[in-house]
Protein backbone atom coordinates (compact mmCIF):
# COMPACT_ATOMS: atom_id res chain seq x y z
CA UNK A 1 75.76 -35.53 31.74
CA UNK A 2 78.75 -33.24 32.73
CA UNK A 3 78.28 -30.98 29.56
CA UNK A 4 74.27 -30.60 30.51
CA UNK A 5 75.19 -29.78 34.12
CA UNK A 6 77.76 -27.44 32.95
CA UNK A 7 75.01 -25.62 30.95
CA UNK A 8 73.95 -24.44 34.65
CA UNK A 9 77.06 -22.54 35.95
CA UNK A 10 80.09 -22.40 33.15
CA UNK A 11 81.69 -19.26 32.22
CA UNK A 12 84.28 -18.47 28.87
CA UNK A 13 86.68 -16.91 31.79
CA UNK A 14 86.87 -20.33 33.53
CA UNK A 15 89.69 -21.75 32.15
CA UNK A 16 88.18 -25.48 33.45
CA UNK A 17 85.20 -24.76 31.20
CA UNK A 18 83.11 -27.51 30.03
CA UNK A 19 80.81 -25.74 27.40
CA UNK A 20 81.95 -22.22 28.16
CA UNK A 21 78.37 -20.61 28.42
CA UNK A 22 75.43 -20.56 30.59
CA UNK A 23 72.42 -22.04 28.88
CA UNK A 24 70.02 -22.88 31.56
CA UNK A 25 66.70 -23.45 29.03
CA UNK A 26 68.82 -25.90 26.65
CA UNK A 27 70.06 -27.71 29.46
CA UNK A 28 66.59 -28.44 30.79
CA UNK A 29 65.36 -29.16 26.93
CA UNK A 30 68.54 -31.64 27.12
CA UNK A 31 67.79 -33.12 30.04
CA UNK A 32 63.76 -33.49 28.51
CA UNK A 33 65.37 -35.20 25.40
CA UNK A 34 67.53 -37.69 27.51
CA UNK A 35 64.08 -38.54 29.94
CA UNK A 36 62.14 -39.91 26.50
CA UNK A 37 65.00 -42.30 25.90
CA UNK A 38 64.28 -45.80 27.08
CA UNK A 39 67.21 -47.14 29.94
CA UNK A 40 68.93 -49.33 27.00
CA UNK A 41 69.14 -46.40 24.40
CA UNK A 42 70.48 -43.63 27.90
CA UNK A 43 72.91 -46.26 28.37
CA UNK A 44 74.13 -46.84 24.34
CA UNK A 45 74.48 -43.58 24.40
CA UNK A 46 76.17 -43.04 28.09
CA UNK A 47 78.76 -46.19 27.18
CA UNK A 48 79.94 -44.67 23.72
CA UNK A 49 82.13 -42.33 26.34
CA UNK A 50 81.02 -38.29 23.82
CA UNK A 51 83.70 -35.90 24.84
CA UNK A 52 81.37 -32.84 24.24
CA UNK A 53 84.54 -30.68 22.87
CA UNK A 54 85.39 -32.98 20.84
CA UNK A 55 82.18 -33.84 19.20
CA UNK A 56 81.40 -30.09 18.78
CA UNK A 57 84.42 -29.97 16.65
CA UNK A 58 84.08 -32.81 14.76
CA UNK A 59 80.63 -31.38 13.87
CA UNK A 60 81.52 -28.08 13.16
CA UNK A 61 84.22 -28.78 10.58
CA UNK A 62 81.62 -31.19 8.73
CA UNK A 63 78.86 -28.90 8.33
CA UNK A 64 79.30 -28.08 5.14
CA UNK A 65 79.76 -23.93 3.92
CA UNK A 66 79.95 -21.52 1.22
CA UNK A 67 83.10 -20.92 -0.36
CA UNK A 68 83.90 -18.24 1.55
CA UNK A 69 82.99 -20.58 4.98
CA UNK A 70 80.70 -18.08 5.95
CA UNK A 71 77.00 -19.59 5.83
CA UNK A 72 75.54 -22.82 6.07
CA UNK A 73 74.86 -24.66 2.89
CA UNK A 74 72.98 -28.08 2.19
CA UNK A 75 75.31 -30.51 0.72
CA UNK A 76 74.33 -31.93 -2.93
CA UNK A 77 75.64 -35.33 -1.75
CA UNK A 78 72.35 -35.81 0.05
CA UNK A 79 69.62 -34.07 -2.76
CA UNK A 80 69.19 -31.36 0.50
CA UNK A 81 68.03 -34.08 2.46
CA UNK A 82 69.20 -32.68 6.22
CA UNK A 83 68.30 -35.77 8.12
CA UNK A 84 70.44 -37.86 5.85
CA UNK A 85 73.11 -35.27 6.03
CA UNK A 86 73.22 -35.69 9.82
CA UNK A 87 73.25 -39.11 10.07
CA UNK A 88 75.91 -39.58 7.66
CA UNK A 89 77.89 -37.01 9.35
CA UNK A 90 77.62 -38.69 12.75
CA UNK A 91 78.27 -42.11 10.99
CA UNK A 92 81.56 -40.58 9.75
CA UNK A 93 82.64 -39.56 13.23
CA UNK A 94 82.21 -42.61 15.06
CA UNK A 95 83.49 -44.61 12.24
CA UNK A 96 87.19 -43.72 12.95
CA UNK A 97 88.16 -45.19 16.80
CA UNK A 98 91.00 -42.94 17.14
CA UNK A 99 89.25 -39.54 15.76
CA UNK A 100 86.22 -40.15 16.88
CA UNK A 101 83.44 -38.41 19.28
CA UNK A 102 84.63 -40.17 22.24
CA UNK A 103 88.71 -39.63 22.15
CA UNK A 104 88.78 -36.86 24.84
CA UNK A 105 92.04 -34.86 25.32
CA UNK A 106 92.73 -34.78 29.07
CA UNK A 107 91.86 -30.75 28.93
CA UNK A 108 88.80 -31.56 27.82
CA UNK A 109 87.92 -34.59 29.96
CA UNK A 110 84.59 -34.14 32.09
C-alpha cells in the first residue's frame, strides 16, 4: 500500500516521490476498493510484488491512440469491448517475468 499512502503527502518536487501528486479522495476510494477484497484475493494481489511506476508505464504505452498519440481510441482487436481490452492488457504485462508489473527499478522501489 506504499503508492495509496503516498496519495496522502507526495509532491512532483520530491525527488523520492512515489506517485508524485497528492490525491487524498482516490486514495480513500483505493483503500474502499482494497476493503471489498476477501483476505485470499488482498494477499494474490499483495504477493504479485506491483511496482506502481512500473505498472503505470506498462499501462500507459498499451492504451492504445490515434495516430497522432494524442487521444484515446478503442482497439478493433476487441470489437470496442473495454473490459476485454483491459484484461488482455494486464494479461500481457504479467505474462513476461522480466518486464512485467512487478520488476521494480531500485529508484522506484517502495
Amino acid at each position: 500500500m506504499p503508492a495509496i499512502n503516498a496519495l496522502y503527502t507526495d509532491q512532483p518536487s520530491d525527488p523520492n516521490c512515489t506517485v508524485c501528486y497528492t490525491d487524498p479522495q482516490t486514495a480513500m476510494d483505493l483503500e474502499g476498493l482494497r476493503a471489498n477484497l476477501t483476505p485470499q484475493q488482498l494477499q494474490a494481489y499483495d504477493s504479485l510484488g506491483v511496482c506502481y511506476a512500473r505498472l503505470t508505464t506498462l499501462v500507459m504505452s498499451l492504451l492504445p491512440t490515434s495516430g497522432d498519440g494524442m487521444y484515446l481510441v478503442p482497439s478493433r482487436l476487441y470489437a470496442n469491448d473495454a473490459y476485454t481490452q483491459v484484461i488482455a492488457m494486464f494479461k500481457s504485462i504479467y505474462a513476461d517475468p522480466y518486464l512485467g508489473a512487478n520488476v521494480c527499478p531500485k529508484s522506484f522501489a517502495a
